[in-house]
Protein backbone atom coordinates (compact mmCIF):
# COMPACT_ATOMS: atom_id res chain seq x y z
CA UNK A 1 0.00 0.00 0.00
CA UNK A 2 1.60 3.84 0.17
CA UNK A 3 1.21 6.40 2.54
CA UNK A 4 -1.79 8.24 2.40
CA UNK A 5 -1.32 12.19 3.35
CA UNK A 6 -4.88 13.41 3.08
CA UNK A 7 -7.09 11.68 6.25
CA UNK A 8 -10.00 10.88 3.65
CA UNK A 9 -8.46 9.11 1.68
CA UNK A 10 -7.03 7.08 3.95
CA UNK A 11 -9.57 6.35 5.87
CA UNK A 12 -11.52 4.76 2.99
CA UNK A 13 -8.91 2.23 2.76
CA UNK A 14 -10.05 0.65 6.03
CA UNK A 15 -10.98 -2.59 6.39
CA UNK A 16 -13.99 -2.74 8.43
CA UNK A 17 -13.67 -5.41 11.49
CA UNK A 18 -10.00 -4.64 11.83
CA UNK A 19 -8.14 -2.61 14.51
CA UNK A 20 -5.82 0.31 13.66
CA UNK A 21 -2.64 1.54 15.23
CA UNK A 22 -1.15 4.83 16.23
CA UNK A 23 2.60 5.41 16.49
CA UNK A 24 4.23 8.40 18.22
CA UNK A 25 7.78 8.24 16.81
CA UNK A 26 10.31 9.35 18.57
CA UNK A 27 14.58 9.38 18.24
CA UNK A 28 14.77 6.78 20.89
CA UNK A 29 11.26 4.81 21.14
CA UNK A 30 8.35 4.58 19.24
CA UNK A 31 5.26 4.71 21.29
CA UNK A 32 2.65 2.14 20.33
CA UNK A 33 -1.45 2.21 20.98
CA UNK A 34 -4.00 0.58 19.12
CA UNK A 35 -7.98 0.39 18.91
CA UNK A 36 -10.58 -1.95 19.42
CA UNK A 37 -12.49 -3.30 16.14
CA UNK A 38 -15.37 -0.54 16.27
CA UNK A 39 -12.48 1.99 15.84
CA UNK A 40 -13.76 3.98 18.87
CA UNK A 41 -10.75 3.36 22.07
CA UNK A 42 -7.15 3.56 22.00
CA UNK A 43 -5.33 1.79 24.28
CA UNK A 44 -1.84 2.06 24.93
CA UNK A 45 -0.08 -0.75 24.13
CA UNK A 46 3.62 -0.54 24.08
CA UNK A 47 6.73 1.77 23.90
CA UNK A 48 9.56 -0.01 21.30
CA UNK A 49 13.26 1.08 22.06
CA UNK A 50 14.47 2.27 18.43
CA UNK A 51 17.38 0.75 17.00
CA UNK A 52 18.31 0.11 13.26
CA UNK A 53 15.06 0.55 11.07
CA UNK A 54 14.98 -3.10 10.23
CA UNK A 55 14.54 -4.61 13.61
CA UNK A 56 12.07 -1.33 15.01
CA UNK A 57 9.98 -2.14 11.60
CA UNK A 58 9.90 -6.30 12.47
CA UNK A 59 8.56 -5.19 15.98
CA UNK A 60 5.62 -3.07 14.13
CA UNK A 61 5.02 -5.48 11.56
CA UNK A 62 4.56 -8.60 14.45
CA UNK A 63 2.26 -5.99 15.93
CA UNK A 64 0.68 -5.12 12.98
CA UNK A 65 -0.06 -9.23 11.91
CA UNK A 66 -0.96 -10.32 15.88
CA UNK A 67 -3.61 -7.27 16.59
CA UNK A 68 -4.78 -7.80 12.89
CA UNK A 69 -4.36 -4.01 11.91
CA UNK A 70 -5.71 -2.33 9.20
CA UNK A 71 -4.11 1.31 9.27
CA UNK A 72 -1.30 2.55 11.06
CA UNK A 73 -1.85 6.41 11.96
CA UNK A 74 1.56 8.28 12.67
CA UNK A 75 2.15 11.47 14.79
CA UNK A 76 3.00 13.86 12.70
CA UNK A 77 5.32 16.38 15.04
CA UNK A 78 4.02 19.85 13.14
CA UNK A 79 5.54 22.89 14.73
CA UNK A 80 3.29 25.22 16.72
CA UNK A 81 2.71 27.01 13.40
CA UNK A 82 1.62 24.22 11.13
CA UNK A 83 4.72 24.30 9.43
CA UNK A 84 7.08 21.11 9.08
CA UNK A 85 10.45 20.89 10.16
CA UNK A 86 12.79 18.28 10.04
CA UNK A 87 10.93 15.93 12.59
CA UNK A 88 8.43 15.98 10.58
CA UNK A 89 10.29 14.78 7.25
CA UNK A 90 11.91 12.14 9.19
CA UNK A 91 8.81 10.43 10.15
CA UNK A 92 7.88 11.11 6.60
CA UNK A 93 10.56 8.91 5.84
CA UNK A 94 9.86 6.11 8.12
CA UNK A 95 6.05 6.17 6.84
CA UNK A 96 7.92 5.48 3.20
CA UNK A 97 10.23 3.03 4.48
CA UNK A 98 7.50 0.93 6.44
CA UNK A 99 5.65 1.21 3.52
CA UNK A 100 7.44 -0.82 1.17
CA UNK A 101 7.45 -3.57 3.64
CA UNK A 102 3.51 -3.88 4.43
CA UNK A 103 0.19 -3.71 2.61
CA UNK A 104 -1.32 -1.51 5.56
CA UNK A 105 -1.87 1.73 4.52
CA UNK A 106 -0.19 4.50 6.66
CA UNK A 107 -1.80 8.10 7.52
CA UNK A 108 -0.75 10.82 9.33
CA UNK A 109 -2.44 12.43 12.74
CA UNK A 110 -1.15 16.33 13.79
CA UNK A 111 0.20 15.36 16.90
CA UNK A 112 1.02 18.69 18.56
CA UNK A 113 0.44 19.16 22.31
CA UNK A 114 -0.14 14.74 22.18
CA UNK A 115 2.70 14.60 24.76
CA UNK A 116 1.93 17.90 26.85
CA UNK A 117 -1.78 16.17 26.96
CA UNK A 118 -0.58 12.74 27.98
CA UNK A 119 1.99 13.73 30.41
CA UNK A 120 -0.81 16.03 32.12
CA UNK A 121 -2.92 12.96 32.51
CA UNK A 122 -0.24 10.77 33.87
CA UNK A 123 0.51 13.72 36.08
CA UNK A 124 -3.40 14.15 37.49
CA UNK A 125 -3.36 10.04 37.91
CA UNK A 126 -0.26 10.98 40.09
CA UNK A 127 1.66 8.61 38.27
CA UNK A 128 5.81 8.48 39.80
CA UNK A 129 8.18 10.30 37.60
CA UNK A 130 9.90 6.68 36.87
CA UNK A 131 6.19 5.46 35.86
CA UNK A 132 6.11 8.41 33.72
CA UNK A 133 8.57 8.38 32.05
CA UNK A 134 8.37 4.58 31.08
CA UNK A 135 5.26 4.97 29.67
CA UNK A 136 4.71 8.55 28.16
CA UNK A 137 5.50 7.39 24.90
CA UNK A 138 2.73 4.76 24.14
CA UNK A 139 0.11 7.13 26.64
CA UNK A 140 1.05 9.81 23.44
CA UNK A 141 0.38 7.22 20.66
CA UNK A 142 -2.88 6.69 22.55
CA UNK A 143 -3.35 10.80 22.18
CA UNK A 144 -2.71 10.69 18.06
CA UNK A 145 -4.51 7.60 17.91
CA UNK A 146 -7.70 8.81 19.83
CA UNK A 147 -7.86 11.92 17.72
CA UNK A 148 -7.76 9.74 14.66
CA UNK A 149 -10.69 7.76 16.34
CA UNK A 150 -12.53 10.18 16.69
CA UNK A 151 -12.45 11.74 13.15
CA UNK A 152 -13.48 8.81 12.33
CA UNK A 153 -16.52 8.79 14.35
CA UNK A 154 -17.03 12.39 13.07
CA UNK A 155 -16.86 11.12 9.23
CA UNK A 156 -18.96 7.86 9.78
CA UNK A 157 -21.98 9.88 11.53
CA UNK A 158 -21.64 12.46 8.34
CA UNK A 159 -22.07 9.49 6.03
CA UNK A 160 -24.73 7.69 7.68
């Protein structure tokens, strides 16, 4: 499949039944959530320790196969201003990358403020700095991935 840039589009590529992903990429992990089958939770799932691209892509792609995914949704790290920088086109690269290695079609999810909102949550469930910091990173995939949801929601109600 290829990496879809406009939502719409990708979400009409979604297999109905199926489960989707979100990914908050990061240098050093890659925060994993994913949804139930109705498309309507995210759950945090799991925070992968990067390393070379093959071996962080095998980790997604056993993910991907056991939690029978049908989408993976990526944080896209916009600046404040909407603008892209290069965080941006270096998760743009990984989207290409993963791409040529799965069917699953890959979007993209503005994930600005996704880690400012999880770490306030973790911080009101008086979660332990230690805690915190072990599990930020898939708490933010559940952020991107839950606003994803929820477009969803918004798009399914309009065509009903």
């Amino acid at each position: 499949m290829a990496v879809i840039n406009d939502f719409d589009a990708f979400a009409a590529q979604l297999r109905p039944g199926w489960a989707l992903a979100g990914l908050d990429l990061g240098e050093k992990t890659i925060g994993v959530a994913v949804s139930d089958r109705m498309l309507s939770v995210a759950s945090p799932l799991q925070t992968i320790r990067r390393s070379k691209f093959q071996l962080d892509a095998a980790a997604l792609l056993a993910i991907i196969a056991a939690r029978e995914i049908c989408g993976l949704v990526l944080g896209l790290p916009r600046n404040m201003d909407g603008s892209e920088g290069p965080r941006c086109q270096s998760t743009r690269a990984f989207a290409r990358n993963l791409s040529n290695l799965t069917e699953v079609p890959i979007g993209f999810w503005d994930e600005r403020l996704s880690t400012v909102a999880a770490e306030r949550a973790l911080l009101e469930a008086d979660t332990s700095r230690r805690k915190r910091a072990a599990v930020i990173d898939h708490v933010a995939a559940g952020y991107i991935l839950q606003g994803a949801l929820d477009r969803l929601a918004v798009m399914r109600r309009h065509n009903s």
